[in-house]
PDB file of N, CA and C in Angstrom:
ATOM      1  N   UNK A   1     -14.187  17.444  -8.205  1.00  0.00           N
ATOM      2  CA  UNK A   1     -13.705  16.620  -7.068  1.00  0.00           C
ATOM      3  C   UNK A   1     -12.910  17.497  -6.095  1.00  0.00           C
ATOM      4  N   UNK A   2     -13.073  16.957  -4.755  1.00  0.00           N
ATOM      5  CA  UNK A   2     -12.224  18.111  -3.770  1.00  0.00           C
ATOM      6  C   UNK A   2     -10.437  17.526  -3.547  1.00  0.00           C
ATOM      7  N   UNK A   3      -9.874  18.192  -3.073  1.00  0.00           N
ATOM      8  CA  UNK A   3      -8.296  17.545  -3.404  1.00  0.00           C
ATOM      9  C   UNK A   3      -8.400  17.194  -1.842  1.00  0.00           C
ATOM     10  N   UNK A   4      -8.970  17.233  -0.768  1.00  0.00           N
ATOM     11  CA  UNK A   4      -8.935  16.631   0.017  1.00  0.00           C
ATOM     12  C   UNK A   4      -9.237  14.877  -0.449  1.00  0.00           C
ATOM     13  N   UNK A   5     -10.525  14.511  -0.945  1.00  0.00           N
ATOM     14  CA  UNK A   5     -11.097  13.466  -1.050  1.00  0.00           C
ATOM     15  C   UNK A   5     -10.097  12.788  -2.116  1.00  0.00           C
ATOM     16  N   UNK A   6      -9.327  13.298  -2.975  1.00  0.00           N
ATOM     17  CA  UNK A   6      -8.398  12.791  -4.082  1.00  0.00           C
ATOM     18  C   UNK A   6      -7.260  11.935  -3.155  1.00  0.00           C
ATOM     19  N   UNK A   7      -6.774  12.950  -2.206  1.00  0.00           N
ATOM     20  CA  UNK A   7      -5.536  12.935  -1.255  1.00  0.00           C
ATOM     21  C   UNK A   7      -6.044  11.653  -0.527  1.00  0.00           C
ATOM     22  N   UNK A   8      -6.805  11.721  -0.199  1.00  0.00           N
ATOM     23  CA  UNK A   8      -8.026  10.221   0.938  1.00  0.00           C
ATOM     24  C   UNK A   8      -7.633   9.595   0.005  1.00  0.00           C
ATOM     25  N   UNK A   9      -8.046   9.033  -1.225  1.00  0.00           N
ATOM     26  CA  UNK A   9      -7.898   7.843  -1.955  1.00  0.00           C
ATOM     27  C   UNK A   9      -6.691   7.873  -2.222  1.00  0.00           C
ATOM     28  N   UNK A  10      -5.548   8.424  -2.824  1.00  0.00           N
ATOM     29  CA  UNK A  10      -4.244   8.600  -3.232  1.00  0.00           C
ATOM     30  C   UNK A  10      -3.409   8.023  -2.035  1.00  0.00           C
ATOM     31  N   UNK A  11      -3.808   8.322  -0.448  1.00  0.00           N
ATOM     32  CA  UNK A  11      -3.141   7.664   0.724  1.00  0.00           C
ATOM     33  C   UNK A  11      -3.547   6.525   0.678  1.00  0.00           C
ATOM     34  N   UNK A  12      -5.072   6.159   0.473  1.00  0.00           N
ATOM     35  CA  UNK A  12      -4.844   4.985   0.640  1.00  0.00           C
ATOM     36  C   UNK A  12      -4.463   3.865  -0.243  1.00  0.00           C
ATOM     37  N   UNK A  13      -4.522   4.045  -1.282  1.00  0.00           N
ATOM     38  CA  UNK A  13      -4.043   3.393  -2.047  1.00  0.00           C
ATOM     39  C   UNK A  13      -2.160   3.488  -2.376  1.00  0.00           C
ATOM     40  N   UNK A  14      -1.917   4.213  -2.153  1.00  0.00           N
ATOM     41  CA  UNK A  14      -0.591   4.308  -1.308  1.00  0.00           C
ATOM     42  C   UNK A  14      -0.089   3.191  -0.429  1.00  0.00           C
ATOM     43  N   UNK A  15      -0.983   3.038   0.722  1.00  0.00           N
ATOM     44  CA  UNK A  15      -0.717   2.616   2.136  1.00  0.00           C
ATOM     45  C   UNK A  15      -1.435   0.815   2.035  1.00  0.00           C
ATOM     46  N   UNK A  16      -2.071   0.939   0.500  1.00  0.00           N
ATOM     47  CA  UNK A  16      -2.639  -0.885   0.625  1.00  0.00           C
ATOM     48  C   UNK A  16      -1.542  -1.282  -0.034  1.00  0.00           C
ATOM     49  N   UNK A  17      -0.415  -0.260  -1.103  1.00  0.00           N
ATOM     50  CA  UNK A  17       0.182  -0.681  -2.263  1.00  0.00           C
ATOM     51  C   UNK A  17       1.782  -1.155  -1.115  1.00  0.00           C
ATOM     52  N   UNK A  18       2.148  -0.578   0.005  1.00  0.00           N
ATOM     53  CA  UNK A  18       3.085  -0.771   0.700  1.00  0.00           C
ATOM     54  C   UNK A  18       2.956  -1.950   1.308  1.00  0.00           C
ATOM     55  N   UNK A  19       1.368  -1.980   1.773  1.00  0.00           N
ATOM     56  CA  UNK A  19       1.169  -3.373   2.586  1.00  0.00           C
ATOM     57  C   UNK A  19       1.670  -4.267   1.671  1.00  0.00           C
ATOM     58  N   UNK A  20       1.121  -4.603   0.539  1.00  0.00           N
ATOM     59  CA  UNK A  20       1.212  -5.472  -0.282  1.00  0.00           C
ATOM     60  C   UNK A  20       2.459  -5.847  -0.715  1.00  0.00           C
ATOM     61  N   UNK A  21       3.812  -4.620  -1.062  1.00  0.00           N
ATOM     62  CA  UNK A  21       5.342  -5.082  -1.140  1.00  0.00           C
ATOM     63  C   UNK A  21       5.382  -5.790   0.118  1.00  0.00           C
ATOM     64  N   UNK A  22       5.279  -5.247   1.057  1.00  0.00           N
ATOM     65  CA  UNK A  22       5.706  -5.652   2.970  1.00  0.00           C
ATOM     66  C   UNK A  22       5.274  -7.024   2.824  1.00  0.00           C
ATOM     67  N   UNK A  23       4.112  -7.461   2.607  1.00  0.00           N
ATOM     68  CA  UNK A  23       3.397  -8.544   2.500  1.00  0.00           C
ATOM     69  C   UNK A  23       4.404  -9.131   1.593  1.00  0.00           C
ATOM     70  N   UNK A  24       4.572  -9.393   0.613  1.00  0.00           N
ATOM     71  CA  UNK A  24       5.331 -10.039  -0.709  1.00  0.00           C
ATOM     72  C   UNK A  24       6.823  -9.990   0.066  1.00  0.00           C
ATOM     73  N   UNK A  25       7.166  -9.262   0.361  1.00  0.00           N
ATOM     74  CA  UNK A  25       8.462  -9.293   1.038  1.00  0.00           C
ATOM     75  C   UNK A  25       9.047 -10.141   2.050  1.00  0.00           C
ATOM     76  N   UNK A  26       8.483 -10.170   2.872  1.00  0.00           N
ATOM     77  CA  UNK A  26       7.871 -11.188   4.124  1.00  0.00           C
ATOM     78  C   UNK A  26       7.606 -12.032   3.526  1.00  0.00           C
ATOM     79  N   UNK A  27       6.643 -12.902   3.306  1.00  0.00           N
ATOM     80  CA  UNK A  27       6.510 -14.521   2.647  1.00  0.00           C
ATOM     81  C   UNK A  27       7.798 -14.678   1.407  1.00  0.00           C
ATOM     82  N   UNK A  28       8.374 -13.846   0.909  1.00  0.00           N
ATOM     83  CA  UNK A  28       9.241 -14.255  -0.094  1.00  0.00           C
ATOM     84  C   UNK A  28      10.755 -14.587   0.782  1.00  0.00           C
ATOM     85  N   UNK A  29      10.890 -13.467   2.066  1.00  0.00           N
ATOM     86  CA  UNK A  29      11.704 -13.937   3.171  1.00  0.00           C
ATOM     87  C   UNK A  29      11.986 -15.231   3.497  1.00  0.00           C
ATOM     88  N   UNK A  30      10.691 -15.328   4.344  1.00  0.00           N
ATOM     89  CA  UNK A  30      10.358 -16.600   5.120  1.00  0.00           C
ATOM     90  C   UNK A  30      10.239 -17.537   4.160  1.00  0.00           C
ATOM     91  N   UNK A  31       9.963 -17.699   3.230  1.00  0.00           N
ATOM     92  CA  UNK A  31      10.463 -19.104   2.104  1.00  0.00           C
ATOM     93  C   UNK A  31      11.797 -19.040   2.065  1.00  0.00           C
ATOM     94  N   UNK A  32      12.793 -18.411   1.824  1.00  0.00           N
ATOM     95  CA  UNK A  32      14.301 -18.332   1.619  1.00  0.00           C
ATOM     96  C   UNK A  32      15.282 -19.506   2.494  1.00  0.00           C
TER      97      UNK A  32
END
């Protein structure tokens, strides 16, 4: 495997795993 293409998946899964706190964060807000 190339460590470029590792780094590609590793960001993005990174960057869905942030959405998803942000996301959870926000609706757990806005219910409060």
């Amino acid at each position: 495997m190339c460590i470029n293409c590792m780094a590609g998946k590793w960001k993005k899964f990174l960057r869905r795993r942030m959405v998803m706190l942000m996301n959870m964060t926000a609706i757990n807000g806005s219910h409060d």
